[in-house]
Protein backbone atom coordinates (compact mmCIF):
# COMPACT_ATOMS: atom_id res chain seq x y z
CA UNK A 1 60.27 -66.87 104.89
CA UNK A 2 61.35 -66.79 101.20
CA UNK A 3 62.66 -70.69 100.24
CA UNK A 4 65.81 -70.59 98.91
CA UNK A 5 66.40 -74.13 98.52
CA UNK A 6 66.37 -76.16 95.24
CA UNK A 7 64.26 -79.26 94.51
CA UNK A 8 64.59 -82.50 93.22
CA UNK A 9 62.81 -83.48 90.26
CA UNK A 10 62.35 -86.41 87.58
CA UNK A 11 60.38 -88.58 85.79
CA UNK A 12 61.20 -92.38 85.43
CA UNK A 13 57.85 -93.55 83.12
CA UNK A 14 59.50 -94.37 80.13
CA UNK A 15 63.14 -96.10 79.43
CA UNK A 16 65.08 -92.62 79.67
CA UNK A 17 65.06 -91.56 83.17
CA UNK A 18 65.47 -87.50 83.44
CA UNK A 19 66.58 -85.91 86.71
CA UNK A 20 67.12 -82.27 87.45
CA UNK A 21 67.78 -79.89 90.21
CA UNK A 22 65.64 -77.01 89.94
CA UNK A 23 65.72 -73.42 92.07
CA UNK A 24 63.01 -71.98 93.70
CA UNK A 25 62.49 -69.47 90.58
CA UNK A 26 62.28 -72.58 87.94
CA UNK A 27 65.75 -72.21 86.53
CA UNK A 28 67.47 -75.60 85.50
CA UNK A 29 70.67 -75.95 87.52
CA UNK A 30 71.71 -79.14 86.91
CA UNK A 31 70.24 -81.92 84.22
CA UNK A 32 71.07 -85.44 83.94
CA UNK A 33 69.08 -88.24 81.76
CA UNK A 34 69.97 -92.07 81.14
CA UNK A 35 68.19 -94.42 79.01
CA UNK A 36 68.01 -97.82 80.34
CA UNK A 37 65.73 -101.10 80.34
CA UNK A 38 65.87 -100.59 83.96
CA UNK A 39 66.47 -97.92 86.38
CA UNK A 40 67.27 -98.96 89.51
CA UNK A 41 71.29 -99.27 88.64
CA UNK A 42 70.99 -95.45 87.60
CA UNK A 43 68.51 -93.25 88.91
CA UNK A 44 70.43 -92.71 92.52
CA UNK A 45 73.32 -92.34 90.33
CA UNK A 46 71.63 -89.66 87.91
CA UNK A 47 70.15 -87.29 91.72
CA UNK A 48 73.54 -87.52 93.10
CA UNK A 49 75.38 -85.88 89.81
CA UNK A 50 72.91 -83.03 89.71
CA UNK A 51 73.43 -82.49 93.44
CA UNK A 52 76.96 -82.75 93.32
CA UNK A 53 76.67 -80.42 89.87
CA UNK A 54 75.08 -77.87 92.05
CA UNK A 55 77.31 -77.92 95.02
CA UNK A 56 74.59 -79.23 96.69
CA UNK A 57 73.06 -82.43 98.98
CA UNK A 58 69.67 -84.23 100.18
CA UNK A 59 70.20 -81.69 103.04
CA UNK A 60 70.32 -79.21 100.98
CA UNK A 61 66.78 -79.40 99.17
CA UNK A 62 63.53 -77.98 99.85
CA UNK A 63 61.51 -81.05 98.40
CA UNK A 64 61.32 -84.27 95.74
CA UNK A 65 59.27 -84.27 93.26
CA UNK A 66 58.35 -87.23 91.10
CA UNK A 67 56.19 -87.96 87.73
CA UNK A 68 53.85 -90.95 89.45
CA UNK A 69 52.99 -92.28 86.12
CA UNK A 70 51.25 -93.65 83.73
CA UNK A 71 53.86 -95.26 82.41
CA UNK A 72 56.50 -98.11 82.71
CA UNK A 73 55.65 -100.38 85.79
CA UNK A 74 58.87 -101.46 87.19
CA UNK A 75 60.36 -97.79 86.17
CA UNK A 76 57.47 -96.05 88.17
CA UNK A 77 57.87 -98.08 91.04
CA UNK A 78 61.96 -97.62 91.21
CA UNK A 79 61.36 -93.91 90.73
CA UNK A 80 59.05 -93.80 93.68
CA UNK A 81 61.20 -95.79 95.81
CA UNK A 82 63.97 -93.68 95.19
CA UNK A 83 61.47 -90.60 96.28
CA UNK A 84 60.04 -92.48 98.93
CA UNK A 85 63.84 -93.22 100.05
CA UNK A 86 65.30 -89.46 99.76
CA UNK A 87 62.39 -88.15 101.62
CA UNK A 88 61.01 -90.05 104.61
CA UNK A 89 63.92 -89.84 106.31
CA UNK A 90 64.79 -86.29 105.94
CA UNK A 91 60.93 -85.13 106.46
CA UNK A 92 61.27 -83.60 102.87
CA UNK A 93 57.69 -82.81 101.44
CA UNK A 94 57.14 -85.11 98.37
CA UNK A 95 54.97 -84.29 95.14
CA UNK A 96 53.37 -86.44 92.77
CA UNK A 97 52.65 -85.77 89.61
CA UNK A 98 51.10 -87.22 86.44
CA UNK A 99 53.59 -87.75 83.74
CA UNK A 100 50.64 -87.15 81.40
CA UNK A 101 50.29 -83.63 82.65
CA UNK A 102 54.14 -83.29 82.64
CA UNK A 103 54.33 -84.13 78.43
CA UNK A 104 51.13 -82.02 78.28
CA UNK A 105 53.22 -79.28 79.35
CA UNK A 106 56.36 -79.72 77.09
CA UNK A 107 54.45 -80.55 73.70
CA UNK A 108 52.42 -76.67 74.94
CA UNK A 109 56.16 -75.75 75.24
CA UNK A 110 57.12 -76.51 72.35
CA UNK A 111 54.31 -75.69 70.15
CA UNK A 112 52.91 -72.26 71.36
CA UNK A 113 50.33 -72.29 68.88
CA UNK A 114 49.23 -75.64 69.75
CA UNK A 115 44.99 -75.52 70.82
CA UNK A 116 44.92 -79.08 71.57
CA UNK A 117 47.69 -81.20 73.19
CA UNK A 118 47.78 -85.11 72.64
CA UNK A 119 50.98 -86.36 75.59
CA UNK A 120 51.30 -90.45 74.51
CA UNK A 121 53.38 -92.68 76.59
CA UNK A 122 54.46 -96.44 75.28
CA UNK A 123 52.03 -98.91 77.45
CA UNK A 124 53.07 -102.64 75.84
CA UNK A 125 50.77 -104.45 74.64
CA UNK A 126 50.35 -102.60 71.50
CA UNK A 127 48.46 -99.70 73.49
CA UNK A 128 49.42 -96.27 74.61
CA UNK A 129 48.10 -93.93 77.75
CA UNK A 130 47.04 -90.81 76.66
CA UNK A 131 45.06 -87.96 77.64
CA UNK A 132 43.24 -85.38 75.42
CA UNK A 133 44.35 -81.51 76.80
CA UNK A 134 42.92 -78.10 75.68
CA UNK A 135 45.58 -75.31 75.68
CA UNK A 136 44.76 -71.68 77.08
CA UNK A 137 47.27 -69.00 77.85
CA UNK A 138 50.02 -71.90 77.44
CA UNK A 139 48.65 -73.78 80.38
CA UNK A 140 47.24 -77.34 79.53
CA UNK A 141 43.67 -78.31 80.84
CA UNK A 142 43.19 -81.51 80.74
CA UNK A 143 39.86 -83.08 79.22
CA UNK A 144 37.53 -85.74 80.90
CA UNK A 145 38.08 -87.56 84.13
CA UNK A 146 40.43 -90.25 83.56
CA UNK A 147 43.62 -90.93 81.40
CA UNK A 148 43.42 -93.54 78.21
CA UNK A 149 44.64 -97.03 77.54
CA UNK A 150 44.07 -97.10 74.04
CA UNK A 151 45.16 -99.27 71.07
CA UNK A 152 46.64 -96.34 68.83
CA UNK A 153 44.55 -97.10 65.62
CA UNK A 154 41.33 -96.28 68.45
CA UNK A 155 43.44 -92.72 69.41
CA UNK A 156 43.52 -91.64 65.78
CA UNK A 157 39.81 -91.27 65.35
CA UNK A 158 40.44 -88.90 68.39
CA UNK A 159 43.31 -87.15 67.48
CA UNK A 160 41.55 -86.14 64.08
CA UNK A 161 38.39 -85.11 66.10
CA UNK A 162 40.44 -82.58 68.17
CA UNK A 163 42.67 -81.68 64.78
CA UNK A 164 39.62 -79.90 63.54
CA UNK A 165 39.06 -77.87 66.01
CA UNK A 166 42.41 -76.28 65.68
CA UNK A 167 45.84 -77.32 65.94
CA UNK A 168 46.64 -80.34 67.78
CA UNK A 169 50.20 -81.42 68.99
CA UNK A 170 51.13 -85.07 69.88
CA UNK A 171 54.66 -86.57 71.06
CA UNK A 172 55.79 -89.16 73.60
CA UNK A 173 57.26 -92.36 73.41
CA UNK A 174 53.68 -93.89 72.36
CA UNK A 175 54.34 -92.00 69.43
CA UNK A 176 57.30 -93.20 68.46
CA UNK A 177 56.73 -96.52 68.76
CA UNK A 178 53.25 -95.93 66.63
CA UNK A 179 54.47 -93.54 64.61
CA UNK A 180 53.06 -94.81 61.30
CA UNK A 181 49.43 -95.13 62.54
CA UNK A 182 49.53 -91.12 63.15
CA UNK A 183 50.59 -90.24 59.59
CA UNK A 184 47.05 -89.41 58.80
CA UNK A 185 47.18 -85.79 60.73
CA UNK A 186 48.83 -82.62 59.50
CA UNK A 187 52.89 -82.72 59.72
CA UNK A 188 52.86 -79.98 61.97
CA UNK A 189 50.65 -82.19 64.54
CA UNK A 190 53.29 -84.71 64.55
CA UNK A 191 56.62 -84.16 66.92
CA UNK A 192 58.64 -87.47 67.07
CA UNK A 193 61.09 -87.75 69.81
CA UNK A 194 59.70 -84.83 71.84
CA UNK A 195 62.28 -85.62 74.96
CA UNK A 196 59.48 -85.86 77.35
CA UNK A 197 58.26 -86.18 80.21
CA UNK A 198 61.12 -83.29 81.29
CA UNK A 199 62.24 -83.22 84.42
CA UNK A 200 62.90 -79.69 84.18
CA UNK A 201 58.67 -79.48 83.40
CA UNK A 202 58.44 -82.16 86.63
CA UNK A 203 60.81 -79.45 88.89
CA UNK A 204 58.44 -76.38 87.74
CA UNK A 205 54.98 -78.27 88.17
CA UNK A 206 56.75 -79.29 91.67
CA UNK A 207 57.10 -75.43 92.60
CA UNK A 208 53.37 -74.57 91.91
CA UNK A 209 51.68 -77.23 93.63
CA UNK A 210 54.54 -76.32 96.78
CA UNK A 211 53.76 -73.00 96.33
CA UNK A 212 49.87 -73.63 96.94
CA UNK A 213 50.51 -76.36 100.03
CA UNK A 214 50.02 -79.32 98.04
CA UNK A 215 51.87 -82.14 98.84
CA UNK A 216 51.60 -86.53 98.88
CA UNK A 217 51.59 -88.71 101.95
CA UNK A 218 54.83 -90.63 101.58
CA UNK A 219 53.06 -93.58 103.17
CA UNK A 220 49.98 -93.90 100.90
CA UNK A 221 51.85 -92.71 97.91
CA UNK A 222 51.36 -95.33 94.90
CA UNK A 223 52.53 -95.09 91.42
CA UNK A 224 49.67 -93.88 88.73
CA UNK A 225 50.29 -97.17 86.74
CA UNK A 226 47.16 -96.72 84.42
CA UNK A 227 46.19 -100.40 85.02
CA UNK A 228 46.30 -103.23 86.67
CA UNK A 229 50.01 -105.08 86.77
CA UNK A 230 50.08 -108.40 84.94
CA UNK A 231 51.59 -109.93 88.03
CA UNK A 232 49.57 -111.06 90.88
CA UNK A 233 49.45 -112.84 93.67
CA UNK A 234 48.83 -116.53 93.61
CA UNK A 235 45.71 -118.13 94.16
CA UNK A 236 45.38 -120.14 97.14
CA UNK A 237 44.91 -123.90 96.27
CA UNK A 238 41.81 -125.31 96.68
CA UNK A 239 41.35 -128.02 99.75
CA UNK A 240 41.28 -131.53 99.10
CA UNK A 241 37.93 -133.13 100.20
């Protein structure tokens, strides 16, 4: 049987949180986006407008789908929760995805000519997580095995590499916070505040793993945080003699 039911999708790894309600054919019905220091006070806030937009509930929906990270710590885990939360009890299929792959796919969006795409996400500390993509037929593919926490001055000499080779597009918030250190590659490389990752590229990913049976465990589920949190448990105290 043909789905006719929308999904929820958004992406909460950087300080704007994006949420969207997207049909089973990929059009954007509904779009909301908030930037905050923290999302928990919003993002329930943000998936209820677009349902409500839509004339629509959590009953209503055919699954959630969530960027997993890298990205913001505490923003990844609220936006997980929140998935975690809409879905367990209604038995709604959830789908991860990385928000890496979701930029990817709005920087190819936005730059058709684009060979090489360069998706950069803020990760404190004075480094960014990025990931190197090649670009065929509009679909990015991404490079290596693993995604990169780099300082940005050590992504340049990578950036350039790939810049040679044809054109190479980079955006993201990592970007904008860095984006003096990228001045060195070709204008047209450059796309400042590239409103990414979309939730509208989140909601369409969504539908193509769905449409192939791929879906997350909701109890395994973990956010992609890109490494380990600065916060950790306690050390037990060592016994007196």
């Amino acid at each position: 049987m043909t789905n006719t039911k929308p999904i929820l999708a958004f992406d909460t790894a950087t300080p704007t949180a994006r949420v969207a309600l997207i049909s089973p054919d990929g059009e954007c019905l509904a779009l909301r986006q908030r930037t905050a220091a923290r999302h928990s006070a919003n993002l329930l806030a943000l998936c209820d407008e677009v349902m409500h937009e839509a004339g629509t509930s959590v009953a209503g929906l055919a699954a959630i789908v969530c960027g997993a990270g890298p990205g913001s710590f505490t923003g990844l885990r609220v936006g997980l929760a929140v998935a975690k939360g809409l879905a367990l009890p209604t038995g709604l299929p959830l789908v991860l995805l990385s928000s890496l792959d979701v930029l990817a796919c709005d920087l190819a969006a936005e730059s058709p000519a684009a060979r090489h795409v360069l998706p950069c996400i803020d990760a404190g500390k004075g480094q960014v997580y990025a990931r190197m993509y090649d670009v065929a037929d509009s679909a990015p593919r991404a490079k290596g095995e693993a995604d990169w926490v780099l300082f940005p001055k050590d992504l340049l000499p990578l950036a350039e590499e790939a810049a040679s080779d044809g054109l190479l597009v980079i955006g993201g918030t990592g970007l904008d916070r860095y984006v003096d250190t990228f001045a060195a590659l070709p204008k047209e490389s450059v796309l400042p505040t590239l409103p990414g990752p979309s939730a509208q590229s989140v909601g369409r990913m969504g539908l193509a793993r769905l449409a192939h049976g791929q879906t997350d465990d909701i109890e395994t589920a973990v956010p992609r945080y890109g490494r380990a949190p600065d916060i950790t448990r306690p050390k037990k105290p060592l016994l007196s003699p």
